[in-house]
N, C-alpha and C. Protein backbone atom coordinates (compact mmCIF):
# COMPACT_ATOMS: atom_id res chain seq x y z
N UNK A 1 8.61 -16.43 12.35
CA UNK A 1 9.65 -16.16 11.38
C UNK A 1 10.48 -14.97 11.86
N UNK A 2 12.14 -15.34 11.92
CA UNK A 2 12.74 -14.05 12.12
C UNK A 2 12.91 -12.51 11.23
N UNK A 3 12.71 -11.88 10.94
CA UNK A 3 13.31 -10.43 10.33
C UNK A 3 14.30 -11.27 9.54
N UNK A 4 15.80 -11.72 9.81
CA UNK A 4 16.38 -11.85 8.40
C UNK A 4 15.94 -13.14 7.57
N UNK A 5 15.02 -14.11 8.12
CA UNK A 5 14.66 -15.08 7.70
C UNK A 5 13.40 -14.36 6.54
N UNK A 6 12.66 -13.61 6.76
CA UNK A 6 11.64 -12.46 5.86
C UNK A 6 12.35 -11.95 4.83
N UNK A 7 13.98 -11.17 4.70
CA UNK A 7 15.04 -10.54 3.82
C UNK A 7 14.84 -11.65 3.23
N UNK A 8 15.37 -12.92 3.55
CA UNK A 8 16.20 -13.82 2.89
C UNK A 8 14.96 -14.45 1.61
N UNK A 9 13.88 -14.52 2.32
CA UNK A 9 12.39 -15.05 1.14
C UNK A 9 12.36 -13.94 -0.01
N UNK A 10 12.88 -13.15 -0.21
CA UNK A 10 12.49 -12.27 -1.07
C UNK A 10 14.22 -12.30 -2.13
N UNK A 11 13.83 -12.60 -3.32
CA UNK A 11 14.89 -12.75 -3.69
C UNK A 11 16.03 -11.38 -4.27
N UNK A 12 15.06 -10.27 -4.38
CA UNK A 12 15.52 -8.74 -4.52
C UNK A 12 16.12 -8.21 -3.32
N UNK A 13 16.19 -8.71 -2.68
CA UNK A 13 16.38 -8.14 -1.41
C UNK A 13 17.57 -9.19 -0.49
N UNK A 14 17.46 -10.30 -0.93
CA UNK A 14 18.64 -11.19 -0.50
C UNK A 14 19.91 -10.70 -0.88
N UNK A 15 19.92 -10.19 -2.25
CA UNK A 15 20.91 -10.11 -2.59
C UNK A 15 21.55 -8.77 -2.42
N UNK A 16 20.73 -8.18 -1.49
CA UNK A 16 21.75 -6.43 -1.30
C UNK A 16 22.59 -7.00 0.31
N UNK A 17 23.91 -6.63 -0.24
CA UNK A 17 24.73 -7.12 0.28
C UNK A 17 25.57 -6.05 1.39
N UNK A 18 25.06 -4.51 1.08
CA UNK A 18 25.47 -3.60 1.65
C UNK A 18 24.44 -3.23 3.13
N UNK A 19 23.29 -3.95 3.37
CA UNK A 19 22.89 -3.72 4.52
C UNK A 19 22.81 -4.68 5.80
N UNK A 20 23.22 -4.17 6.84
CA UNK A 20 23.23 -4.74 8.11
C UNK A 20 21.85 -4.69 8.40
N UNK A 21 21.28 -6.02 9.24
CA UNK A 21 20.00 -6.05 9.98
C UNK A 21 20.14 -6.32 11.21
N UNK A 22 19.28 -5.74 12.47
CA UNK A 22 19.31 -6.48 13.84
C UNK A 22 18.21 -6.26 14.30
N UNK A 23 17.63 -6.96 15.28
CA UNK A 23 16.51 -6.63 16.08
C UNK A 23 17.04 -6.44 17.30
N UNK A 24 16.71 -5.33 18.14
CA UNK A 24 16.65 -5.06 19.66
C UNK A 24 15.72 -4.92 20.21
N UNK A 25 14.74 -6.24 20.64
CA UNK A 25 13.36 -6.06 20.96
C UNK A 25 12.88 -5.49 19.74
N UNK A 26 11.53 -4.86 20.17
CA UNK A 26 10.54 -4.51 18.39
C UNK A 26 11.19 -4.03 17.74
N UNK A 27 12.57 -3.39 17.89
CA UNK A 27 12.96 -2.32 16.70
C UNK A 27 13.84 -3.03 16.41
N UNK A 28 13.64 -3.28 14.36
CA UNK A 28 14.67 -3.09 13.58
C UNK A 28 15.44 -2.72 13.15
N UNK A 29 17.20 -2.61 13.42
CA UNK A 29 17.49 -1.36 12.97
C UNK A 29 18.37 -1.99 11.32
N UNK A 30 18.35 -1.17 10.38
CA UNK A 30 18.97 -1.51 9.37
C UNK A 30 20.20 -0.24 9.36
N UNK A 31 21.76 -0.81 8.89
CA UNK A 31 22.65 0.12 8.88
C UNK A 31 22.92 -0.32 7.57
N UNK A 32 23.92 0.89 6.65
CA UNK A 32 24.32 0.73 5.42
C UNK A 32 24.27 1.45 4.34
N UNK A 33 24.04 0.88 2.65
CA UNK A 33 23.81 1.59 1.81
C UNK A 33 22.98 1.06 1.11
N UNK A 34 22.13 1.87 0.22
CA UNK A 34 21.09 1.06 -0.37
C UNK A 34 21.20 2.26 -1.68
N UNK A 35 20.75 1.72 -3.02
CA UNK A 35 20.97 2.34 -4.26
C UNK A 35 20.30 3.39 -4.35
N UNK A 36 18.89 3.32 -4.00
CA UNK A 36 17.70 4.54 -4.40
C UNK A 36 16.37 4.20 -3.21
N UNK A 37 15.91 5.15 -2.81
CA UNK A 37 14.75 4.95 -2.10
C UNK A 37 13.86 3.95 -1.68
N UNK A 38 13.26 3.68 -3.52
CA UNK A 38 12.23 2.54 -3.32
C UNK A 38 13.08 1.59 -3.10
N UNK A 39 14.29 1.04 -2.68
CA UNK A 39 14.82 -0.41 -2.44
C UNK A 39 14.71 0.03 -0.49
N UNK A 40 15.58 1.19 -0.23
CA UNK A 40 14.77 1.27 1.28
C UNK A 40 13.28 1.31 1.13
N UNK A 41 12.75 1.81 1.23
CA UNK A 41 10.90 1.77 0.80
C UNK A 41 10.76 0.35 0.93
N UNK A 42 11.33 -0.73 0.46
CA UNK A 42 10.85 -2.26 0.46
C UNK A 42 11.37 -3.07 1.42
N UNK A 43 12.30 -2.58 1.62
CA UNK A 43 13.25 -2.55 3.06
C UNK A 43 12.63 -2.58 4.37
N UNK A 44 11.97 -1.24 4.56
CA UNK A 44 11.28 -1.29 5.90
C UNK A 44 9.74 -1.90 5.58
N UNK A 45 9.71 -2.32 4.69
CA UNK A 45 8.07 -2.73 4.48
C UNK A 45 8.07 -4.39 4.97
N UNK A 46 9.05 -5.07 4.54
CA UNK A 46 9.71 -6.37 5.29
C UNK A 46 9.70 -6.48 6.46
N UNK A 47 10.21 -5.98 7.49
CA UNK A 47 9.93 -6.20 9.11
C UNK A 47 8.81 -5.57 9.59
N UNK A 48 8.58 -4.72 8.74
CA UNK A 48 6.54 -4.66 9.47
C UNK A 48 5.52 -5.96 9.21
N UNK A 49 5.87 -6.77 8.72
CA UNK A 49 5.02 -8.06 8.35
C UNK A 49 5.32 -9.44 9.29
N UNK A 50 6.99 -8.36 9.92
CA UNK A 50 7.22 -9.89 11.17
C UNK A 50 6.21 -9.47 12.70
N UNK A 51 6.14 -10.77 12.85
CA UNK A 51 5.48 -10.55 14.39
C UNK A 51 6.74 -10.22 15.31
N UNK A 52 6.20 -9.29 16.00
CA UNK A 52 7.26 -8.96 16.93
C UNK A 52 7.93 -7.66 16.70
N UNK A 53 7.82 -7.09 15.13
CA UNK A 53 8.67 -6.02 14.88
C UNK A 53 7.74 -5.08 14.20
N UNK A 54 7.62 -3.98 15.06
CA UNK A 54 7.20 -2.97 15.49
C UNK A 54 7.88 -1.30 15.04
N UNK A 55 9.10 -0.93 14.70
CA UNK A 55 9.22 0.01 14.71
C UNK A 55 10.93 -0.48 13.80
N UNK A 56 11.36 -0.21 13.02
CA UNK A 56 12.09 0.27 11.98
C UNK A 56 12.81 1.33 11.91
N UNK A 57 14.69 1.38 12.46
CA UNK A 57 15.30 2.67 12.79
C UNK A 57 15.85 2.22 10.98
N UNK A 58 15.72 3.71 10.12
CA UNK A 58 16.90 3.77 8.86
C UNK A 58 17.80 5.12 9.54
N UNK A 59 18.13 5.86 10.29
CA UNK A 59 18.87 6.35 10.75
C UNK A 59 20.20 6.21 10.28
N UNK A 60 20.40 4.81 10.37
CA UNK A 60 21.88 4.79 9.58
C UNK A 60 21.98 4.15 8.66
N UNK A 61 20.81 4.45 7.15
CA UNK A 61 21.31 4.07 5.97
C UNK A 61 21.10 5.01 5.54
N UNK A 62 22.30 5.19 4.07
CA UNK A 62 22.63 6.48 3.24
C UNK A 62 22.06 5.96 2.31
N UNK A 63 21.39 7.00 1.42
CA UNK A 63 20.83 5.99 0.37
C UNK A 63 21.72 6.75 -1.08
N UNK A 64 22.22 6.07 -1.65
CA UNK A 64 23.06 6.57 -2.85
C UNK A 64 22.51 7.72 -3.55
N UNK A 65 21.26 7.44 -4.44
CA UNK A 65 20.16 8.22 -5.02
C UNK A 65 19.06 8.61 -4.46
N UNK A 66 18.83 9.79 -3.76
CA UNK A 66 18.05 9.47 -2.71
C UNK A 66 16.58 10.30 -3.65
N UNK A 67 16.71 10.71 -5.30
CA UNK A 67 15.68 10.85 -6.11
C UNK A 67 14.59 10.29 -6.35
């Protein structure tokens, strides 16, 4: 199973429309915006469950509420 094929099964998470996904080899990187923490928090918890993906850059997401 790919990384956005994993986003896409989850229906909370399909629908955030403000983040970019890619894989470059093991690392995921996600770019963007996300509302509050725990939605990143669930975010990177998704490509740790794919085979193959290993390491998770948020580097370049801002998170609105970051409370």
């Amino acid at each position: 199973m790919s990384v956005a094929s994993a986003f896409e099964k989850d229906p909370e998470l399909a629908k955030i429309s403000t983040i970019y996904v890619a894989q470059t080899g093991s690392t995921v990187v996600l770019r963007g915006t996300v509302s509050d923490r725990a939605t990143l928090d669930k975010l990177v918890s998704v490509p740790r469950g794919v085979e193959g993906a290993t390491n998770v850059d948020t580097s370049q997401v801002q998170v609105k509420n970051p409370s």
